[in-house]
Protein backbone atom coordinates (compact mmCIF):
# COMPACT_ATOMS: atom_id res chain seq x y z
CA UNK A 1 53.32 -57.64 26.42
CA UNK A 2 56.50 -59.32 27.45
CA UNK A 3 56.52 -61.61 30.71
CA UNK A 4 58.28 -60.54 33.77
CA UNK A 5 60.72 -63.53 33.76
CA UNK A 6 61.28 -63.92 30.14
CA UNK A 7 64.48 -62.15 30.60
CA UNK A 8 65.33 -64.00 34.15
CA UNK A 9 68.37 -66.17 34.52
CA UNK A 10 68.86 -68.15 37.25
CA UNK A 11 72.67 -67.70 39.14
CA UNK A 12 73.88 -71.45 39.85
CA UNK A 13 77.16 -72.03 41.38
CA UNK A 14 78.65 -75.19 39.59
CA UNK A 15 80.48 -77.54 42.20
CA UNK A 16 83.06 -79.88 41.07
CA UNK A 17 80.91 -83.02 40.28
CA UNK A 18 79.05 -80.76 37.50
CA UNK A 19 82.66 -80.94 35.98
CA UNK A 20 83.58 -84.90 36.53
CA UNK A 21 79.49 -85.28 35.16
CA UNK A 22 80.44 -83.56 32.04
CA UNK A 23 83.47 -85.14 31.15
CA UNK A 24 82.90 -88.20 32.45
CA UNK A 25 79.69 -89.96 30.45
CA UNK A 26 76.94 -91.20 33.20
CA UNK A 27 73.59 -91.33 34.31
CA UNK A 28 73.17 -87.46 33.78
CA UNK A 29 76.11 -86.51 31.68
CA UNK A 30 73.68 -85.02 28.73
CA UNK A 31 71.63 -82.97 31.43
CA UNK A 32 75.09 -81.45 32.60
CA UNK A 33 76.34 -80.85 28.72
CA UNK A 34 72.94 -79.27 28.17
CA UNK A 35 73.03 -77.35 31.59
CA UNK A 36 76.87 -75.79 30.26
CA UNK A 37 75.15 -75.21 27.03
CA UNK A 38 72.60 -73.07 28.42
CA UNK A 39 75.04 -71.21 30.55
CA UNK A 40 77.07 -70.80 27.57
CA UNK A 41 74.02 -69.31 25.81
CA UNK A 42 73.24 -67.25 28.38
CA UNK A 43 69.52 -68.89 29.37
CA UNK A 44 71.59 -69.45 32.92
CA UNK A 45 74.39 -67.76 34.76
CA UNK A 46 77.25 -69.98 35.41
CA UNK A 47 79.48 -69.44 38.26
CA UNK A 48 81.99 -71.83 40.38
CA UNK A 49 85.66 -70.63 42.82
CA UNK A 50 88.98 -71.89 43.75
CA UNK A 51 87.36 -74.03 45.75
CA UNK A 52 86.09 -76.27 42.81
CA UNK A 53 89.34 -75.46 41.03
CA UNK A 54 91.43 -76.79 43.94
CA UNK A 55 89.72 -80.13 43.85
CA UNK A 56 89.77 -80.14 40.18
CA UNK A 57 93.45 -79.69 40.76
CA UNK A 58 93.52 -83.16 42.03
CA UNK A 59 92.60 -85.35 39.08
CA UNK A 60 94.73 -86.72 36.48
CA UNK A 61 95.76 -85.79 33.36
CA UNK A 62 94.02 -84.58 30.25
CA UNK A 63 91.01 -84.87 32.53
CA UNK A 64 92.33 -82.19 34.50
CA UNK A 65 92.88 -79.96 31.67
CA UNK A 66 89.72 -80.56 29.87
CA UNK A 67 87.76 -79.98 33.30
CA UNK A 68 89.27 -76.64 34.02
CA UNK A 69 89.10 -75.68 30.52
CA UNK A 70 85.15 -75.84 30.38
CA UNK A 71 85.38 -72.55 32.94
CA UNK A 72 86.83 -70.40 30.21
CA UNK A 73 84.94 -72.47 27.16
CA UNK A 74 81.72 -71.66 28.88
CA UNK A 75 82.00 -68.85 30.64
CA UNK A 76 81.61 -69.96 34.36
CA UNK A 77 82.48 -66.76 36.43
CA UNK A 78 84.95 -66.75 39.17
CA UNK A 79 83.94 -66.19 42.47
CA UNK A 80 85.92 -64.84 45.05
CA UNK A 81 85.94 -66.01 48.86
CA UNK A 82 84.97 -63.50 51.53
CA UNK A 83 86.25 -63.44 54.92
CA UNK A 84 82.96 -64.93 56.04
CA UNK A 85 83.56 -67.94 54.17
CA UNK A 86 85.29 -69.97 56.03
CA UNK A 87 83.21 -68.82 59.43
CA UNK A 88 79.77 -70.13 57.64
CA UNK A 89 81.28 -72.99 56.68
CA UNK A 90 82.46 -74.12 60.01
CA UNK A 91 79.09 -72.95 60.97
CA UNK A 92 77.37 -75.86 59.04
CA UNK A 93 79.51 -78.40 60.40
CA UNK A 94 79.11 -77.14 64.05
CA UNK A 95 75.37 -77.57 63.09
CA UNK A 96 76.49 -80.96 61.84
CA UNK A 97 74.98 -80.19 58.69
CA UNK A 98 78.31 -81.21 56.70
CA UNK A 99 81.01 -83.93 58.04
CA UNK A 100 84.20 -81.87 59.25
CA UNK A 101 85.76 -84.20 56.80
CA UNK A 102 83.92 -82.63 54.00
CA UNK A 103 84.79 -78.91 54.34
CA UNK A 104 85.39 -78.49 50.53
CA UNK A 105 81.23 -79.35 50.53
CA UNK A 106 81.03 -76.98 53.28
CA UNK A 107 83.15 -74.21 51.38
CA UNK A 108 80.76 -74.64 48.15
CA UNK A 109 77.97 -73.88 49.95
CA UNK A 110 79.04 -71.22 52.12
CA UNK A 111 80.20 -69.47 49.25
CA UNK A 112 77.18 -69.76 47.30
CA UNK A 113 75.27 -68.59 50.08
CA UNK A 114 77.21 -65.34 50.48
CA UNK A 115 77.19 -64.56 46.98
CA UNK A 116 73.45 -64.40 47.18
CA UNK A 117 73.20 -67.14 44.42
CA UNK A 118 70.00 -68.91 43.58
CA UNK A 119 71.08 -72.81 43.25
CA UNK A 120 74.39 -75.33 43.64
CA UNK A 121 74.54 -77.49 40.84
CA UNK A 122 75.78 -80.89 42.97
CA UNK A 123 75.94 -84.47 42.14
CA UNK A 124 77.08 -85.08 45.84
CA UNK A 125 74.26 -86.61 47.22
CA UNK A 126 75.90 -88.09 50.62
CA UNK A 127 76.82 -84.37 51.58
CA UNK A 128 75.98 -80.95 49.21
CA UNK A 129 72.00 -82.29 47.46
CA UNK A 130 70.70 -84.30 49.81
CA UNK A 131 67.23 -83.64 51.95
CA UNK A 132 69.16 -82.44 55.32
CA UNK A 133 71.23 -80.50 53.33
CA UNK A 134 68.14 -79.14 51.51
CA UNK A 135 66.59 -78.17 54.65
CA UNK A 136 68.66 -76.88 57.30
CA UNK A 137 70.70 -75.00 55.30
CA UNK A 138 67.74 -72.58 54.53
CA UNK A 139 67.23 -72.50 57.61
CA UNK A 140 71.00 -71.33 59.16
CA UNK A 141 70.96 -68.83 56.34
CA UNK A 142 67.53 -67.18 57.79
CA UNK A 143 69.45 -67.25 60.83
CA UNK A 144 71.95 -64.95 59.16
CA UNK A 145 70.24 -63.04 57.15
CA UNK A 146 71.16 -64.80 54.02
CA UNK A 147 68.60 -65.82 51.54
CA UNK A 148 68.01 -69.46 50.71
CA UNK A 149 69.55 -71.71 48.43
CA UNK A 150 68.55 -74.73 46.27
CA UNK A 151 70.32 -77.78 45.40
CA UNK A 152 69.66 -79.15 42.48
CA UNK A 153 70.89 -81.77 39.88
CA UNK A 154 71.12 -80.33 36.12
CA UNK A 155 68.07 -82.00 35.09
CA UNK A 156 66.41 -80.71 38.24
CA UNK A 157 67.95 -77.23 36.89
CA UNK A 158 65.44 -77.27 34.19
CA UNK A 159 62.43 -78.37 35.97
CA UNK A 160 62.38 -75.92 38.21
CA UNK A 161 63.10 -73.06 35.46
CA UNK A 162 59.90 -74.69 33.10
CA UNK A 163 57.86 -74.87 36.13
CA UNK A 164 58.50 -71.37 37.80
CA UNK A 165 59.82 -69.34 34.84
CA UNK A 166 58.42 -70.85 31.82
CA UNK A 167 54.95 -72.38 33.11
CA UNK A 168 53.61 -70.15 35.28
CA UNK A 169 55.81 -67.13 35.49
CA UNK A 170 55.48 -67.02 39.36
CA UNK A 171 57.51 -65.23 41.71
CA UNK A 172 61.61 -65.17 41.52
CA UNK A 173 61.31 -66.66 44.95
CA UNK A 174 59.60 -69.82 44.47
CA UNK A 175 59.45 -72.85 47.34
CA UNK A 176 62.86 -73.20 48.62
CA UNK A 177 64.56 -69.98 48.15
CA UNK A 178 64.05 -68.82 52.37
């Protein structure tokens, strides 16, 4: 008998430090090469926007190139923005969730919410994964009828897959997911 989940990918919208992570070699550079991998393979679906393509805009050359070249080289799906975008994201500043300053962080997250997706893939700790973040965004989502979202770091990416999908096969929802 086959398990439920065996055939269960997880959607993760990749925001623009996933790309500086895996050009750039740091603490967490193989997790994020091993994360693209896996979206590559298809164990994950990959997905990221103009948003993350704006910023990604900004660097300098090859890194530029090489960083926008991993969307097509691993198949990261384009998202589109809705109309609502930009209203949820001033939402979670109102809320003081995000800095007004930030509204790129704001945009990723928004966007990710509306698209229903399960995870952001952030190494933005001061704004995007951090514990506030973590919890009141849940929360204004409810609020909305959106479903929760998880932040998570690559290697947090596969914990949370061994532990819910591959361990113990429990439910698609799991702890965070609102």
């Amino acid at each position: 008998m086959t398990d439920m989940w065996e055939n269960f990918k997880l959607r993760l919208y990749l925001e623009t430090t996933t790309f500086n992570w895996f050009i750039d070699p740091r603490p967490g550079h193989e997790d994020v090469v091993r994360l693209f991998e896996a979206v590559k393979a298809g164990q994950f679906v990959g997905y990221t926007s103009r948003y993350v393509t704006d910023e990604l805009d900004k660097a300098e050359e090859p890194k530029r190139t090489n960083m926008l070249n991993l969307i097509d080289e691993y198949g990261i799906i384009m998202l589109s923005p809705r109309i609502e975008t930009e209203m949820l994201a001033g939402n979670y500043i109102e809320e003081g969730i995000i800095p007004k300053s930030q509204m790129y962080d704001s945009l990723h997250i928004a966007l990710a919410s509306l698209h229903e997706l399960d995870a952001i893939v952030s190494y933005k700790f001061h704004h995007i994964n951090r514990e506030k973040t973590k919890a009141l965004i849940p929360e204004i989502n409810s609020h909305r009828n959106l479903k929760g979202i998880m932040f998570f770091t690559a290697e947090e990416v596969f914990d949370y897959y061994e532990q819910f999908f591959r361990g113990r096969g429990t439910q698609r929802d799991g702890p965070d997911r609102g």
